[in-house]
N, C-alpha and C. Protein backbone atom coordinates (compact mmCIF):
# COMPACT_ATOMS: atom_id res chain seq x y z
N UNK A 1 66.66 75.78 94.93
CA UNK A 1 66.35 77.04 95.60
C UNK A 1 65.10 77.64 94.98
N UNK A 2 64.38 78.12 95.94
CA UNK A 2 62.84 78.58 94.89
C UNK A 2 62.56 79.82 95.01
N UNK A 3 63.83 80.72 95.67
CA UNK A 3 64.14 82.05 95.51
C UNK A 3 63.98 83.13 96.50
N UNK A 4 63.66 82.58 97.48
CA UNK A 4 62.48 83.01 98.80
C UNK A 4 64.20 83.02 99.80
N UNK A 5 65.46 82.64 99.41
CA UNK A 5 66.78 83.32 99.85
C UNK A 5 66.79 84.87 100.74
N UNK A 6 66.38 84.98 102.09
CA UNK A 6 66.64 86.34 102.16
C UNK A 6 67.73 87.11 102.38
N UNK A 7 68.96 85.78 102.43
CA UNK A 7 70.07 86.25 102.86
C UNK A 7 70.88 86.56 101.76
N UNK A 8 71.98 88.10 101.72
CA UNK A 8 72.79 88.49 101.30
C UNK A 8 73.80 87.81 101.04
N UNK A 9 74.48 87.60 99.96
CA UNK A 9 75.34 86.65 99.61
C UNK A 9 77.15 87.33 99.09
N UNK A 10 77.82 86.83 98.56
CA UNK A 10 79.24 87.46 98.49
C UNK A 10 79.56 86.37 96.58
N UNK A 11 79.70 87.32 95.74
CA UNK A 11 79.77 86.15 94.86
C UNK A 11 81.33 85.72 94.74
N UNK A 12 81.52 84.15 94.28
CA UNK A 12 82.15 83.56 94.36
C UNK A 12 83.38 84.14 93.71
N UNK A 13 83.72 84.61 93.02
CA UNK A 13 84.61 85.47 92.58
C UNK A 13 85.56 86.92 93.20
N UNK A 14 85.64 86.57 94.36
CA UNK A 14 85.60 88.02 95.50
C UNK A 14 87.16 88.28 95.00
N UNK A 15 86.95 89.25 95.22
CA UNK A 15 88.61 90.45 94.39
C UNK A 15 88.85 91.17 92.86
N UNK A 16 87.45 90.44 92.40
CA UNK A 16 87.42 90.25 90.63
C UNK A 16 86.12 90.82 90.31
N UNK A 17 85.86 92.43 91.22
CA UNK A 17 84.84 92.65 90.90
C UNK A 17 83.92 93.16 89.64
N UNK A 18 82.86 92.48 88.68
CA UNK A 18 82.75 92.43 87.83
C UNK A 18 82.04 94.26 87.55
N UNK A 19 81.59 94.82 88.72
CA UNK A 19 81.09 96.23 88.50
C UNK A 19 82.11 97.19 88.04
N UNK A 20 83.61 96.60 88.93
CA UNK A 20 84.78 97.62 89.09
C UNK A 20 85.14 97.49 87.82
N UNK A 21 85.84 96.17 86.97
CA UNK A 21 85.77 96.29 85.68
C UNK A 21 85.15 96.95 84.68
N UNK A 22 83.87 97.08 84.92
CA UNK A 22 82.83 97.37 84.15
C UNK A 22 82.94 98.78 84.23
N UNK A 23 83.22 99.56 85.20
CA UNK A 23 83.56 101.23 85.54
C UNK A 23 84.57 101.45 84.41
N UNK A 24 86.08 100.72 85.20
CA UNK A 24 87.28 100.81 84.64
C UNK A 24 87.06 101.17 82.94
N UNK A 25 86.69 100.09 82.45
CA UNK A 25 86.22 99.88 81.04
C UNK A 25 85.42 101.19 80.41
N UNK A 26 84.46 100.95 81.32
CA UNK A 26 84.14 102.07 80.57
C UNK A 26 84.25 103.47 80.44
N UNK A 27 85.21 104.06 81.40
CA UNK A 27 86.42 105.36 82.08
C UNK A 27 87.19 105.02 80.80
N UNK A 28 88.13 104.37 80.68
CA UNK A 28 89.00 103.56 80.23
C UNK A 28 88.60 103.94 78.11
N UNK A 29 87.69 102.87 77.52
CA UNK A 29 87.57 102.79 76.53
C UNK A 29 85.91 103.18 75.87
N UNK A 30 84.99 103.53 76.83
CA UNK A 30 83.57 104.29 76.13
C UNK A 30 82.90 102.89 76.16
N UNK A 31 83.59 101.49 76.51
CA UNK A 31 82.36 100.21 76.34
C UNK A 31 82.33 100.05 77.66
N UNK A 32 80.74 99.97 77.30
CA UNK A 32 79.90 99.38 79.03
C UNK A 32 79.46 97.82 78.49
N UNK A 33 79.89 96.51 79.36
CA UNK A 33 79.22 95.35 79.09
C UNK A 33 78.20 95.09 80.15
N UNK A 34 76.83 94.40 79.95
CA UNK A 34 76.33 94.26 81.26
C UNK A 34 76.72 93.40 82.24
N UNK A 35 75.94 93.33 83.15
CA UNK A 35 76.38 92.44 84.62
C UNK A 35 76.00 91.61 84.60
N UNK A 36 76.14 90.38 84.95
CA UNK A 36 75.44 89.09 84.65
C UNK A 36 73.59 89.46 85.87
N UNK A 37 72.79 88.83 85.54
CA UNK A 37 71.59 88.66 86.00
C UNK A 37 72.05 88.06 87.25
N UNK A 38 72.67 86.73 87.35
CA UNK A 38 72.68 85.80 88.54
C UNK A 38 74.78 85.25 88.19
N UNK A 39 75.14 85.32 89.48
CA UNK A 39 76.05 84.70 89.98
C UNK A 39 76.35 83.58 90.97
N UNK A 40 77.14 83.07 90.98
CA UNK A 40 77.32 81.43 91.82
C UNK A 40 78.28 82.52 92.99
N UNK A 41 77.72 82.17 94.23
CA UNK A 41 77.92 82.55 95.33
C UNK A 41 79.19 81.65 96.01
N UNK A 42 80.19 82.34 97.07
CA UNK A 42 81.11 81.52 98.11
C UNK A 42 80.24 80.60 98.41
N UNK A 43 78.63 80.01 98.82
CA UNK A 43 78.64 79.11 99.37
C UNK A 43 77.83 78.14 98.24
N UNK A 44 78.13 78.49 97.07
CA UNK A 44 77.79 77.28 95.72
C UNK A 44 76.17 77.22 95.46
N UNK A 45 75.69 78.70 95.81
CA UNK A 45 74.65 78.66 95.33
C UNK A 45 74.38 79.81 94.12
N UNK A 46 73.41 79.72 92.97
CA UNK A 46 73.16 80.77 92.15
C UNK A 46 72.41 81.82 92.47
N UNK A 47 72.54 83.15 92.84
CA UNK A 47 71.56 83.96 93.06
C UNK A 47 71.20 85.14 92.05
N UNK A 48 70.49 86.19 92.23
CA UNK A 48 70.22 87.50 91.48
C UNK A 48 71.64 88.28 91.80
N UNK A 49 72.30 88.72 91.07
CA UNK A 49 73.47 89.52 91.15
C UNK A 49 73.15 90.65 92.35
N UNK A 50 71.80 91.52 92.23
CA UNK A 50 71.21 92.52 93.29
C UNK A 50 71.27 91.75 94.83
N UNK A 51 71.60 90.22 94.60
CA UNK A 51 71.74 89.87 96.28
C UNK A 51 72.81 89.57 96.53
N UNK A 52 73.74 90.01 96.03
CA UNK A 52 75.29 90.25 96.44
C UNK A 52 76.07 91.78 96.84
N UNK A 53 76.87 91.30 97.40
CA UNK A 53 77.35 92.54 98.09
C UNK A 53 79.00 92.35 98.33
N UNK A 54 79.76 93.05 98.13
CA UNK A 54 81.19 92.60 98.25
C UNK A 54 81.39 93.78 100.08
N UNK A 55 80.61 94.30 100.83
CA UNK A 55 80.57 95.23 101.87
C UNK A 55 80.60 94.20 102.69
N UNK A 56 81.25 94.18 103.99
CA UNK A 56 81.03 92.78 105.18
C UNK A 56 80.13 93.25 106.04
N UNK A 57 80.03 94.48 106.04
CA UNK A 57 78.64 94.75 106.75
C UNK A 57 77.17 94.56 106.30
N UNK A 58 77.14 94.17 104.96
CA UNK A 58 76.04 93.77 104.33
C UNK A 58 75.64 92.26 104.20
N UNK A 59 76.92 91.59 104.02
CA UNK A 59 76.92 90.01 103.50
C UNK A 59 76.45 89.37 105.02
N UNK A 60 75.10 88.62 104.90
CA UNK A 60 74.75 87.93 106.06
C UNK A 60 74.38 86.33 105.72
N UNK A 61 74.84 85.77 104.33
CA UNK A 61 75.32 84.73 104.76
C UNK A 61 76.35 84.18 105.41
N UNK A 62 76.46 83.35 106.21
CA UNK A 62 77.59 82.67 106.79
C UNK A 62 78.70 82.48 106.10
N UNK A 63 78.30 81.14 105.58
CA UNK A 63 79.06 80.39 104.77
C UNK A 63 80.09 81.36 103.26
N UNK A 64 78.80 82.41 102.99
CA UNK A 64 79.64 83.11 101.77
C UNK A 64 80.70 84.59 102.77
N UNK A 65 80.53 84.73 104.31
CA UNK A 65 81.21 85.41 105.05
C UNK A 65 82.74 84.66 105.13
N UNK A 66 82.80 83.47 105.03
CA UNK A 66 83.63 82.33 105.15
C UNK A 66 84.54 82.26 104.36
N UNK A 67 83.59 82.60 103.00
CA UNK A 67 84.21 82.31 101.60
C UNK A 67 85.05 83.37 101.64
N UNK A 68 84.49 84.74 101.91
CA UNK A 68 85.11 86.50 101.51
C UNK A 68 86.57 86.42 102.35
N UNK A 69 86.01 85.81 103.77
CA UNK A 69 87.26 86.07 104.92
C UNK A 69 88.60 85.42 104.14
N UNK A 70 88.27 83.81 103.76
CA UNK A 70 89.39 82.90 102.83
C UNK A 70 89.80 83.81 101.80
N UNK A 71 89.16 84.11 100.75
CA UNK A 71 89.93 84.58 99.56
C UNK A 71 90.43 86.04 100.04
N UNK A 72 90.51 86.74 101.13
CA UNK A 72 90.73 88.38 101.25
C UNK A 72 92.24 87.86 101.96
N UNK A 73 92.25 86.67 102.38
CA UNK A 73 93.38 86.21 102.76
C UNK A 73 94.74 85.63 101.83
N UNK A 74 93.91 84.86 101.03
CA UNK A 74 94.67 84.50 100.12
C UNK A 74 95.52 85.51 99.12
N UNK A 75 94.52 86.67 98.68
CA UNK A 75 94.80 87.54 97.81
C UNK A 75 95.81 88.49 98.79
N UNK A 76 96.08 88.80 99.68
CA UNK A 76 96.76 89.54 100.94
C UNK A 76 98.08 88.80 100.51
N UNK A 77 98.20 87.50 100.69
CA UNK A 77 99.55 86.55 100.44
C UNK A 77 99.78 86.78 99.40
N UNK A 78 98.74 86.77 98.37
CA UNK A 78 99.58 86.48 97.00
C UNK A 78 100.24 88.22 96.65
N UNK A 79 99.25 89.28 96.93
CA UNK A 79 100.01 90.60 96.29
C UNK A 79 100.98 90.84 97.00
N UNK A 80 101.06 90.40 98.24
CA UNK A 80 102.85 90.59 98.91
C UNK A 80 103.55 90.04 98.35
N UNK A 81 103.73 88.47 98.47
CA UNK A 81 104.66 87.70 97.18
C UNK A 81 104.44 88.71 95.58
N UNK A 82 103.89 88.65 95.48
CA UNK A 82 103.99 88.82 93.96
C UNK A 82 104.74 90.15 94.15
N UNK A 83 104.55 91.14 94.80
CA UNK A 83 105.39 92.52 94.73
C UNK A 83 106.72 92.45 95.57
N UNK A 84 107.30 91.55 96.16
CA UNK A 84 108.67 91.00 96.46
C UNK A 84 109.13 90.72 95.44
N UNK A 85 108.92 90.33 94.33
CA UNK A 85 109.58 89.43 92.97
C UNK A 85 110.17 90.61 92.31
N UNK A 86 111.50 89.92 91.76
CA UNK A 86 112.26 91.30 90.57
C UNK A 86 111.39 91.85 89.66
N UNK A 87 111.76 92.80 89.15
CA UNK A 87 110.68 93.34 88.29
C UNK A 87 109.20 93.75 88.04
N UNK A 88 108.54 93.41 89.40
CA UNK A 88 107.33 93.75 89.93
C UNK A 88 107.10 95.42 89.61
N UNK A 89 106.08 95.70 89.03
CA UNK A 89 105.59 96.97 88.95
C UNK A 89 105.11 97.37 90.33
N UNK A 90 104.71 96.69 91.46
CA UNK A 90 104.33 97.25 92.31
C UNK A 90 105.40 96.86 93.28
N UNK A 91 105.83 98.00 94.07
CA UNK A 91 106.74 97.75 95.05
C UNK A 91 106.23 97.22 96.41
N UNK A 92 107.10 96.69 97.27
CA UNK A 92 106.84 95.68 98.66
C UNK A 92 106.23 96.93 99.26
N UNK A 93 106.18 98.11 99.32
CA UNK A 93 105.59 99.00 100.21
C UNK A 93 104.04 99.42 99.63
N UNK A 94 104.10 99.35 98.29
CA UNK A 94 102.47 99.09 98.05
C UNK A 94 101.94 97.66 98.18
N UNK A 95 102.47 96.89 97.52
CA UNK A 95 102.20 95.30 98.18
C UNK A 95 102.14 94.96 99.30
N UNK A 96 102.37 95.69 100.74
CA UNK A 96 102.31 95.42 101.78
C UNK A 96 100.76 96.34 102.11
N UNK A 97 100.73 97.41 101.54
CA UNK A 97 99.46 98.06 101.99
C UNK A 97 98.28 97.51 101.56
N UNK A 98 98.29 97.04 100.22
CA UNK A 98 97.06 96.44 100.00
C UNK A 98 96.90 95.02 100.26
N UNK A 99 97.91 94.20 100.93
CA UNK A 99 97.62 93.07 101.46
C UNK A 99 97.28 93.11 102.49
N UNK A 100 97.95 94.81 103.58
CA UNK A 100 96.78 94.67 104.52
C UNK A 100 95.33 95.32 104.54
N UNK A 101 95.02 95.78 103.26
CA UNK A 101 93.63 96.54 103.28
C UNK A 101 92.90 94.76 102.81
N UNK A 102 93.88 93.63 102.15
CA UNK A 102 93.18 92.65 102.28
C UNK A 102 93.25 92.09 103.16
N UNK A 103 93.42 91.67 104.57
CA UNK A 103 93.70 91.30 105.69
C UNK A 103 92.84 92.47 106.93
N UNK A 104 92.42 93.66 106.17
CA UNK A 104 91.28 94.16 107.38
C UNK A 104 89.83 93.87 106.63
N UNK A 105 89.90 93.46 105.15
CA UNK A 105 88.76 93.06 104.75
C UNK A 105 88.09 91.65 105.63
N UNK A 106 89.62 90.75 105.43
CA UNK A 106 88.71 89.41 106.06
C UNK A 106 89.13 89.47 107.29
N UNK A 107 89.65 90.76 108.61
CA UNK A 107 88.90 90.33 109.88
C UNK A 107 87.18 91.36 109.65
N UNK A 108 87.14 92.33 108.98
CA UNK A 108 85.75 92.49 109.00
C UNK A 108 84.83 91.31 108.62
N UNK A 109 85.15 90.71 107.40
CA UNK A 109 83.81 89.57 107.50
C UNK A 109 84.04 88.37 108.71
N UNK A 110 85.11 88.06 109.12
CA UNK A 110 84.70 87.48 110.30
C UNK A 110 83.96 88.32 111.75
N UNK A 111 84.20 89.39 111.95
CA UNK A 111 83.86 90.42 112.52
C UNK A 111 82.64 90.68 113.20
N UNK A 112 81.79 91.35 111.45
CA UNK A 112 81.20 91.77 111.41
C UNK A 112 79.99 90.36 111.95
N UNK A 113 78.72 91.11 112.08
CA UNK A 113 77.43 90.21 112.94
C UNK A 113 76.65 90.14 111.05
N UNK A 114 76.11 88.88 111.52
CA UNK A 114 75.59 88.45 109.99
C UNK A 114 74.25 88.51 110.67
């Protein structure tokens, strides 16, 4: 890649956002770590962190639209299961809401116009 990428990308890590941590943390305990420079994208490429976007109205690659729609799905399944299980701190009625705030994430990136 020789950087000339104009398209918006989704980094490969979608649900695990490294900014939101980075808030949390530093709300949390007074340490700020930085952001990485460049991340490996849903569609296996490295870019500038500034050309990512976790918004589906922003992300106009395809392929990393592809990637966001899959994992917003996956993560939808897994926090329902996981908040059905005994002893779950989060109950099936919050586990159901945020599996569907993950389930309107990935019909927006299929949705949305890239």
């Amino acid at each position: 890649m020789t950087g000339n990428d104009p398209h918006i990308h989704v980094d490969a890590k979608v649900g695990r956002d490294d900014a939101a941590v980075r808030t949390m943390m530093a709300s949390a305990f007074g340490l700020v770590c930085d952001l990485p420079s460049r991340v490996t994208t849903g569609c296996g490429l490295r870019v500038p962190y500034a050309m990512t976007s976790s918004r589906p109205d922003r992300v106009t690659c395809l392929a990393c639209r592809e990637h966001a729609r899959r994992e917003h799905l996956r993560l939808a399944e897994q926090v329902e299961r996981l908040s059905r299980m005994p002893g779950s701190v989060v109950s099936p009625a919050q586990g159901r809401a945020m599996a569907d705030r993950h389930r309107d994430l990935a019909r927006r990136f299929s949705d949305a116009k890239a």
